[in-house]
Protein backbone atom coordinates (compact mmCIF):
# COMPACT_ATOMS: atom_id res chain seq x y z
CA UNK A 1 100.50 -66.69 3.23
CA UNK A 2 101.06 -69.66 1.08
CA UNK A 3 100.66 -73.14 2.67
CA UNK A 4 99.90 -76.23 1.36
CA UNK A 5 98.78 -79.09 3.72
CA UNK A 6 100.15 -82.58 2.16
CA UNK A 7 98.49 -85.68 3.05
CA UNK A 8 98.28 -89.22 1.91
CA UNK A 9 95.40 -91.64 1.19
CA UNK A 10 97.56 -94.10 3.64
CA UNK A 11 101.02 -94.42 5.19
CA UNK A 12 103.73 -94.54 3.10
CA UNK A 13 101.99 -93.25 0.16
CA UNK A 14 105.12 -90.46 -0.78
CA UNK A 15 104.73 -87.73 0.79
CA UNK A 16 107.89 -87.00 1.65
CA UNK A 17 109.10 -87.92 -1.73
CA UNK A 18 106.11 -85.67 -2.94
CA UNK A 19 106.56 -82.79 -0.52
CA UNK A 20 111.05 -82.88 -2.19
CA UNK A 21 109.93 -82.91 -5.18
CA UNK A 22 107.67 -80.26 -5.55
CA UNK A 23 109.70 -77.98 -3.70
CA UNK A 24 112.89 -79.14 -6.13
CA UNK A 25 110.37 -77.62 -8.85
CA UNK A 26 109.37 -74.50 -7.29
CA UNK A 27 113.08 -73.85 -6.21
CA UNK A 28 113.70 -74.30 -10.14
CA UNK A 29 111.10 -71.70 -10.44
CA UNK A 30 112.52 -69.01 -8.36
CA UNK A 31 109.90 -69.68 -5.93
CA UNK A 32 111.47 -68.92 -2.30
CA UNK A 33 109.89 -72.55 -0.84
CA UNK A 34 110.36 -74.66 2.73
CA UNK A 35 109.11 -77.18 3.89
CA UNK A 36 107.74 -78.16 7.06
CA UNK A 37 106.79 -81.37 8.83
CA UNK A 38 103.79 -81.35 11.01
CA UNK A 39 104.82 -84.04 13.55
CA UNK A 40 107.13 -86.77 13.38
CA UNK A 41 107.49 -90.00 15.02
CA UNK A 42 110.51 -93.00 14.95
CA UNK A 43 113.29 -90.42 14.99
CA UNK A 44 115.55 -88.40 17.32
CA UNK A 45 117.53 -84.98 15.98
CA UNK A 46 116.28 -83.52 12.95
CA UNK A 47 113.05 -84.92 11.21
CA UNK A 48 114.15 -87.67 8.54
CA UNK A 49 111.37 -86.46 6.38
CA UNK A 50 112.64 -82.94 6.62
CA UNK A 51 116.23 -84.21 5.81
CA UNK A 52 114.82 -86.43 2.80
CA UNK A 53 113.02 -83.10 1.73
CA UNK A 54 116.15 -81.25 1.72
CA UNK A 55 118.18 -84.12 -0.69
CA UNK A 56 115.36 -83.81 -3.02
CA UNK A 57 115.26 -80.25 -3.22
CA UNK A 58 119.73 -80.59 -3.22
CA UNK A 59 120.42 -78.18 -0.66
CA UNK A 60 121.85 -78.58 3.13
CA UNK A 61 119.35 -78.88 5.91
CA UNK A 62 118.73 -74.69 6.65
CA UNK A 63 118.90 -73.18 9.62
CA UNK A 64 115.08 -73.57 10.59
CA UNK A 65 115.59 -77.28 10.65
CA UNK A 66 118.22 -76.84 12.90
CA UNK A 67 116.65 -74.72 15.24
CA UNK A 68 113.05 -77.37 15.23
CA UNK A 69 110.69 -74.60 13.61
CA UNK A 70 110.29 -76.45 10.50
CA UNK A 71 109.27 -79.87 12.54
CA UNK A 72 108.31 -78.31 16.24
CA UNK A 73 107.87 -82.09 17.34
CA UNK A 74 109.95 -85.01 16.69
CA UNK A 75 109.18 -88.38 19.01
CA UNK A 76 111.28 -91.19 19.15
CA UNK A 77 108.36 -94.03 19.15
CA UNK A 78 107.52 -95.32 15.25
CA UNK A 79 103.68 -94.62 15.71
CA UNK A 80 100.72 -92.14 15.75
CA UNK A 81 101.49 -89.38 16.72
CA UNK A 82 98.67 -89.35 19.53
CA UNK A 83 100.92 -92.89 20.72
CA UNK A 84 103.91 -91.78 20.27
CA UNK A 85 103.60 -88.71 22.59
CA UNK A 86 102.31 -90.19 25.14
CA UNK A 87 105.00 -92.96 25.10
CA UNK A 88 107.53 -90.00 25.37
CA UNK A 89 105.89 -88.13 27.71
CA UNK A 90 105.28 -84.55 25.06
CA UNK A 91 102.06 -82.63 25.23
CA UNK A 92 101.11 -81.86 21.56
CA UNK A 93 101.06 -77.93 21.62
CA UNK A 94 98.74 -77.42 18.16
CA UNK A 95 99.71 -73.46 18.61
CA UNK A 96 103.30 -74.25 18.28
CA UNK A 97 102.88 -76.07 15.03
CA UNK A 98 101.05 -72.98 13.97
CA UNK A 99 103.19 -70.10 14.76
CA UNK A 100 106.12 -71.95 13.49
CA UNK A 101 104.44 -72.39 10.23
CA UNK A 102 103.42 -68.69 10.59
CA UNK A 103 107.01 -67.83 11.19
CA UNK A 104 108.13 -70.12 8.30
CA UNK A 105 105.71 -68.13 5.60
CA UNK A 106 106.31 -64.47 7.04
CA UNK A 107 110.15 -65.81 5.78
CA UNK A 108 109.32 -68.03 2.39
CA UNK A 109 106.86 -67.50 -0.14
CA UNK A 110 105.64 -70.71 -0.03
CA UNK A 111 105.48 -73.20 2.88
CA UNK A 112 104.72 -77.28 2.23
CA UNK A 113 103.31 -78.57 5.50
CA UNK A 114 104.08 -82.16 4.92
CA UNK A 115 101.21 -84.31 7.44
CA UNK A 116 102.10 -87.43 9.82
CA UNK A 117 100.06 -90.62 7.76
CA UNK A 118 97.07 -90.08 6.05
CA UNK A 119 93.62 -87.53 6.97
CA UNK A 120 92.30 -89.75 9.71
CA UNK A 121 95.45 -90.24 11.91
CA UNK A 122 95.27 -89.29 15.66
CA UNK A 123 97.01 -85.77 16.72
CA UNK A 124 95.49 -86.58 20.29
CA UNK A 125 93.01 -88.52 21.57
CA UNK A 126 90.61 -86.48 20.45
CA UNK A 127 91.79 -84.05 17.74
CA UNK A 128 92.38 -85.56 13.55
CA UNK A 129 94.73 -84.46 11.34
CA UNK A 130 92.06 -83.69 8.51
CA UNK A 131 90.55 -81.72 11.58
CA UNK A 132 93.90 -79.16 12.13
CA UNK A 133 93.32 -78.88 7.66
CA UNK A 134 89.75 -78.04 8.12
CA UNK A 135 90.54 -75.93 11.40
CA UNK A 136 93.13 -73.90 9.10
CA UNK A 137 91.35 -73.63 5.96
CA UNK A 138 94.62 -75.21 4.21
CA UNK A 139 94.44 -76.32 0.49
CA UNK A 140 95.17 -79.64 0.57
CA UNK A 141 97.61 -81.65 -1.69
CA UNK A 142 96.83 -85.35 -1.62
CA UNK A 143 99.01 -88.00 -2.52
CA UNK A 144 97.71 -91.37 -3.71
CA UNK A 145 99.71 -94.35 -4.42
CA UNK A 146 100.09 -97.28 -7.24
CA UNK A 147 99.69 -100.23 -4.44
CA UNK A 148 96.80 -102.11 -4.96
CA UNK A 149 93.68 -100.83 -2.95
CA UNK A 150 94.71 -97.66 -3.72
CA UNK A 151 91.66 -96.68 -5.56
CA UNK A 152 89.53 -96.92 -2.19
CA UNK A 153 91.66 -95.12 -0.06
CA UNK A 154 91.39 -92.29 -2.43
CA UNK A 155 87.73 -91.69 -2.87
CA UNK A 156 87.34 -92.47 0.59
CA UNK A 157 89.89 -89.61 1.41
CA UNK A 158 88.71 -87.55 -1.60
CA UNK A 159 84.83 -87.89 0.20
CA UNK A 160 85.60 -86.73 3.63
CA UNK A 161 87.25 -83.55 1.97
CA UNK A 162 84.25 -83.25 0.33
CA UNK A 163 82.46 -83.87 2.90
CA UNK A 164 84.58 -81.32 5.27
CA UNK A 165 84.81 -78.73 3.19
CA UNK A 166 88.26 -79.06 2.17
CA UNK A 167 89.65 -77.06 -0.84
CA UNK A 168 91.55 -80.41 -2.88
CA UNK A 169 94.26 -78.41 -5.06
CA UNK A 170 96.11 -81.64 -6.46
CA UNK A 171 96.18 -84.79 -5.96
CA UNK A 172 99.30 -86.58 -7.08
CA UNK A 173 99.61 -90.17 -8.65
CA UNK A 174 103.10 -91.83 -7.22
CA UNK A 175 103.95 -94.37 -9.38
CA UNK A 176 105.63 -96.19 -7.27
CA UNK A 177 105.92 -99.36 -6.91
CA UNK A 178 104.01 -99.35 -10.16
CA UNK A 179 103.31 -103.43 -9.87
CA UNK A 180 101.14 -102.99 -12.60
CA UNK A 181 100.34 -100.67 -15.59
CA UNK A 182 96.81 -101.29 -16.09
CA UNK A 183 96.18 -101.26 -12.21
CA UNK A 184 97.94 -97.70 -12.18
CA UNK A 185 95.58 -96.69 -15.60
CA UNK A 186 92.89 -97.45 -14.23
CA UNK A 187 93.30 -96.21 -11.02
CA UNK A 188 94.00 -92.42 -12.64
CA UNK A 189 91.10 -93.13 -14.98
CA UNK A 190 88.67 -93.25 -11.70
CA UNK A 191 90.30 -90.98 -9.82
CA UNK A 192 90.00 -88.50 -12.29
CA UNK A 193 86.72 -88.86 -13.01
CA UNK A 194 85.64 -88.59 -9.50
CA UNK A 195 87.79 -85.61 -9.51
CA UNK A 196 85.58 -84.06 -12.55
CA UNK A 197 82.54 -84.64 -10.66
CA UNK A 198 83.13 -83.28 -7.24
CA UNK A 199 86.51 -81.48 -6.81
CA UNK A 200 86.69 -79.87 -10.83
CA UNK A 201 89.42 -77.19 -10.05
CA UNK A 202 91.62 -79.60 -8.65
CA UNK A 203 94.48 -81.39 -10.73
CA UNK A 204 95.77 -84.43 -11.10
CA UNK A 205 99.28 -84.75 -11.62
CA UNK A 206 101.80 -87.83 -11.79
CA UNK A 207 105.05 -88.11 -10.43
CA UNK A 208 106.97 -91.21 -12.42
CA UNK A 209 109.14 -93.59 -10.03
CA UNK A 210 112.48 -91.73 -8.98
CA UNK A 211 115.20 -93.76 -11.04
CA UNK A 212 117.81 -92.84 -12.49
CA UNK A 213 115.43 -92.07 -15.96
CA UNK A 214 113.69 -89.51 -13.59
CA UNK A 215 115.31 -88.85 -10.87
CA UNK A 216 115.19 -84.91 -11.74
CA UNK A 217 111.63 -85.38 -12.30
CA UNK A 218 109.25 -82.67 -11.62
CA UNK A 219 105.58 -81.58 -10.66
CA UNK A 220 104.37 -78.84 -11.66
CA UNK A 221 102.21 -77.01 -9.08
């Protein structure tokens, strides 16, 4: 089975954006894709990353968004997930996230398992996201960001991979905002290079800001 855990150095790094866009790509390819959210918070109904996911990739939300296997949890509170459960009163289940990704890739040929925040974030009190990646032996896809400060929160994510014994397949560079081009060369130009040193079969791709230049923009995976 194909799954790809994707995580970001930081909130609001582009996942989601990430997670659309590569499965726009694959679907391009003939690649039977889905994607899946592994919790999300500040939201009622269907998950709003899973709907963003699905404009992206140009189709209507499918049935396993309608039925909650491709985002088992969805709070209401705009936090943690650890928080936001127990403000809304849910037991995380971690088996249910994984038999409805196991349900998802018995049906797709690839499954993106998009992640709540970045590695470190709280699934409970006592249980890390980067701990379910580790736990599952998922390649992960990382997505760094153009803001500034960037370049820390990537080697510091990059290291505890390392550190963990994570497989890093990609990490992706998301232009956006893109503030500043020599901020964003540089901060490949490092990145990169710690990529050559400890993670050498991974890639590092860059996804251009979504405008109406590149709003069909691809990454090729």
């Amino acid at each position: 089975m194909a799954v790809y855990f994707i995580s970001g150095i930081d909130t609001d790094a582009g996942k989601s954006v990430v997670t659309g866009v590569i499965a726009r790509t694959l679907l391009k390819q003939g690649v039977k894709v889905i994607t899946q959210k592994f919790i999300q918070t500040g939201c009622t109904g269907i998950s709003e990353d899973i709907l963003k996911h699905r404009e992206l990739m140009g189709v209507e939300p499918y049935e396993e968004d309608k039925d909650g296997t491709t985002c088992p949890y969805v709070m209401t509170y705009p936090a943690s997930p650890h928080l936001a459960a127990e403000i809304d009163g849910v037991t995380i289940d971690l088996e249910r996230i994984e038999r409805a990704t196991e349900k998802l890739a018995s049906r797709y040929d690839v499954v993106l398992l998009e992640g709540a925040g970045g590695l470190y974030v709280p699934v409970t009190r006592k249980y890390l996201t980067i701990d379910y990646i580790q736990e599952h032996k998922y390649p992960l896809i990382l997505v760094a960001s153009s803001k500034l400060g960037s370049i820390n929160h990537a080697l510091m994510s990059l290291e505890l991979c390392r550190l963990r014994g994570i497989e890093v397949r990609y990490v992706v560079y998301n232009d956006f905002p893109n503030d500043s081009e020599l901020i964003k060369n540089d901060s490949i130009t490092i990145i990169r290079q710690y990529l050559q040193e400890h993670f050498p079969a991974c890639r590092l791709l860059e996804l251009p800001v979504l405008d109406e230049r590149n709003k069909e923009a691809e990454l090729r995976i």
